[in-house]
Protein backbone atom coordinates (compact mmCIF):
# COMPACT_ATOMS: atom_id res chain seq x y z
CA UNK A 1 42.28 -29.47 -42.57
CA UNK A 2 41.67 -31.52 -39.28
CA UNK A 3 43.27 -28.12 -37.34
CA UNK A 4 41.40 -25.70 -39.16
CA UNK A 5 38.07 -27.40 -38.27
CA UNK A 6 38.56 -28.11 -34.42
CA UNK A 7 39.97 -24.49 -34.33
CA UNK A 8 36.56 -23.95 -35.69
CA UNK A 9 34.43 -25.72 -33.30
CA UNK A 10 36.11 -24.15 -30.37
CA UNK A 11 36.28 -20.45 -31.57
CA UNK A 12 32.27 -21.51 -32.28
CA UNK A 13 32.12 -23.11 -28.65
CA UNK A 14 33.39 -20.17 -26.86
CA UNK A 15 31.39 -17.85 -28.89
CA UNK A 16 28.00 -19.76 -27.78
CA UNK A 17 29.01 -19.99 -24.01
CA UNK A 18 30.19 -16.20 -23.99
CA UNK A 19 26.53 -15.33 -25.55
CA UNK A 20 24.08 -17.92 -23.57
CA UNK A 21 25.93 -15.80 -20.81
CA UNK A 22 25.60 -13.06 -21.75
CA UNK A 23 21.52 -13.24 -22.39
CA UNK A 24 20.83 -15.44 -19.74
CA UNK A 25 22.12 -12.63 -17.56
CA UNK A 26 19.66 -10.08 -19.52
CA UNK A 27 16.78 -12.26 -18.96
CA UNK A 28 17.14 -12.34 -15.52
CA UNK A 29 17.59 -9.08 -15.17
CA UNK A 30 14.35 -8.35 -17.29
CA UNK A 31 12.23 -10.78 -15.29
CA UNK A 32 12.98 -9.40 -11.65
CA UNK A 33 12.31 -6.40 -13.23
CA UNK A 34 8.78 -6.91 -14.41
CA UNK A 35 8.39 -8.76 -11.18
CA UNK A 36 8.84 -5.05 -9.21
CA UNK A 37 6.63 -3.61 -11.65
CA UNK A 38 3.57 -6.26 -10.97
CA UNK A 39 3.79 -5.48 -7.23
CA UNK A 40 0.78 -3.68 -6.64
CA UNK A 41 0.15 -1.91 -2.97
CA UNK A 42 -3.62 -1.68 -3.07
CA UNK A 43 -6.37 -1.46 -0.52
CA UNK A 44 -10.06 0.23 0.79
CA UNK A 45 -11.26 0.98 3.59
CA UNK A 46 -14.68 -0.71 4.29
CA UNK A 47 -15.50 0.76 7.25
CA UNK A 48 -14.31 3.68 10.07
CA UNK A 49 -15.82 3.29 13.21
CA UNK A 50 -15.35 4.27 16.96
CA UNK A 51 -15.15 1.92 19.89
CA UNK A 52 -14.23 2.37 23.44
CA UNK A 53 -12.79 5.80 23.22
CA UNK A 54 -10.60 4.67 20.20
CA UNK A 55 -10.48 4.65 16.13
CA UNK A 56 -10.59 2.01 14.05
CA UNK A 57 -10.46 1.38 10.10
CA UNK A 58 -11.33 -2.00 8.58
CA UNK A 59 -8.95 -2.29 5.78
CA UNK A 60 -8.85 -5.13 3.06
CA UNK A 61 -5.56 -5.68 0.84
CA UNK A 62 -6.68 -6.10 -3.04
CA UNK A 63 -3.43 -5.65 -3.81
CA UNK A 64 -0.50 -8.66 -4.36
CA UNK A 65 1.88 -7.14 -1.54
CA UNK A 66 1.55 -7.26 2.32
CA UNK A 67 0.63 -4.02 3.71
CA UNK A 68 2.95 -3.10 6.81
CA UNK A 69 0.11 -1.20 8.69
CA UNK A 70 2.71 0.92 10.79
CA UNK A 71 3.27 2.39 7.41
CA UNK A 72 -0.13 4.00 6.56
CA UNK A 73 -0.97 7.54 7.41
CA UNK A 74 -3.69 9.64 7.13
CA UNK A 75 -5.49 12.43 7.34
CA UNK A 76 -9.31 13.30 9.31
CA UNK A 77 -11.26 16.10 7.44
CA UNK A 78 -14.07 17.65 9.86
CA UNK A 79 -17.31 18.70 7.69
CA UNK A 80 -20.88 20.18 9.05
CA UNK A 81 -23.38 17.54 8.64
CA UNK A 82 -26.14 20.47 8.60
CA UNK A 83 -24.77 21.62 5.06
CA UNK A 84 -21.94 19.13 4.15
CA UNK A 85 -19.43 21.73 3.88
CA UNK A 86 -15.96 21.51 5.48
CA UNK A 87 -14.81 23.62 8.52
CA UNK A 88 -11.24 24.05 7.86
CA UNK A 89 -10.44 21.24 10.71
CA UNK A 90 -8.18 18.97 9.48
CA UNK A 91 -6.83 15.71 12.15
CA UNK A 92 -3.01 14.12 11.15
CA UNK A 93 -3.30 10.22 11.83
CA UNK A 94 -1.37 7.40 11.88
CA UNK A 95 -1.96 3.64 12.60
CA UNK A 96 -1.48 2.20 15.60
CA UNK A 97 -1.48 -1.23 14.75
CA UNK A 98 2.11 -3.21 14.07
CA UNK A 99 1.49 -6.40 12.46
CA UNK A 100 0.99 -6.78 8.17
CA UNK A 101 -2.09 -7.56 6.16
CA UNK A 102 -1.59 -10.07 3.63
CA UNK A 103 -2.82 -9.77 0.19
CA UNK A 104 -6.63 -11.03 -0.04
CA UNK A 105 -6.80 -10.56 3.85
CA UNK A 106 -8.43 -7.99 5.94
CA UNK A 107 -7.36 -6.42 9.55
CA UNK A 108 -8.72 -3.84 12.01
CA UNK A 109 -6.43 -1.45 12.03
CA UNK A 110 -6.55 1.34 15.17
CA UNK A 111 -6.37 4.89 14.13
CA UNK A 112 -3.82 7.63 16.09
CA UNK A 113 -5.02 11.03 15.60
CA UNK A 114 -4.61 14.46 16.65
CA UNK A 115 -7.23 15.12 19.07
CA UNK A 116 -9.16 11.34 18.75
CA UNK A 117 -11.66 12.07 21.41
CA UNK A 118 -12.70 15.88 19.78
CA UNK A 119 -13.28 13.41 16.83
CA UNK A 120 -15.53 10.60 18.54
CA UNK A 121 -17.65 13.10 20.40
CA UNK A 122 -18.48 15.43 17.52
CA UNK A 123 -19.24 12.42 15.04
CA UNK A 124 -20.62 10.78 18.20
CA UNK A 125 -22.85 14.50 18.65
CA UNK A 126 -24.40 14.37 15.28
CA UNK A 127 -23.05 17.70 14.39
CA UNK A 128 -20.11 16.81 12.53
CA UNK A 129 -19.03 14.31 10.54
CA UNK A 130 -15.44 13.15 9.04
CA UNK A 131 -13.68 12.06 5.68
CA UNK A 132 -10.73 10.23 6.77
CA UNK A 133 -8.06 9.71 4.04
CA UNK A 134 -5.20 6.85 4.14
CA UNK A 135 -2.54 6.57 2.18
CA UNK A 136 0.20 3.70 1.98
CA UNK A 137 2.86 3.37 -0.63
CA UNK A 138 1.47 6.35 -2.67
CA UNK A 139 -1.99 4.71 -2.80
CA UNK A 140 -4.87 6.72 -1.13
CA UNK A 141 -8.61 5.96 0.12
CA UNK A 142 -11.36 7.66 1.79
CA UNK A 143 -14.20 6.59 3.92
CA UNK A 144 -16.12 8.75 6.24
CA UNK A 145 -16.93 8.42 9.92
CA UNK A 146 -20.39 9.78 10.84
């Protein structure tokens, strides 16, 4: 009777340490999981501007992840500002910036585009003005440049 019953609590022993193992493992698992899914890349621009013959965005991270700001890219859109309509001109840009924006935290960024000083003189002219799209991570904004 005494063998039958420590037989018993170790067949029960080895069945609990086999499955606290083998959930604790699942948990895990399931919580670095959720923790990828509740990292949010997310941003706006508050402002485009030119200074000193160069581009600049003023970007703020609302998101819960550092931006890397080598990583955005963009586009400049070139529209009429007599009749708001776009002129087929489109500008590929990149940042020129290397350092990160942490979440809740704003940075200057500087702008690379195709042709950046066709785009300050005609905003700068009045004639034209631009949309300028940037997208990091799959997440896009807009702000204009006028």
């Amino acid at each position: 009777t005494i063998l039958l019953i420590v037989m018993t609590v170790a067949i029960a022993g080895l069945l609990y340490a086999w499955l606290n193992g083998l959930f604790s493992s699942l948990a895990t698992s399931t919580s670095q999981q959720e923790n990828k899914l509740t990292q949010v890349a997310s941003f706006y621009i508050s402002q485009v501007y030119a200074n000193s013959g160069n581009l600049y965005a003023i970007i703020y991270n609302n998101g819960n992840v550092p931006i890397v700001e080598s990583n955005i890219q963009g586009v400049a859109q070139e529209y009429y500002t007599s009749n708001d309509s776009f002129d087929g001109n489109t500008y590929v840009c990149s940042s020129a910036s290397t350092g990160t924006i942490p979440p809740g935290s704003q940075a200057i960024v500087q702008l690379n585009c195709q042709s950046s000083s066709t785009i300050i003189s005609n905003a700068q002219s009045g004639n034209y003005y631009y949309v300028f799209t940037l997208s990091y991570n799959g997440v896009s904004e807009s702000a204009t440049l006028s």
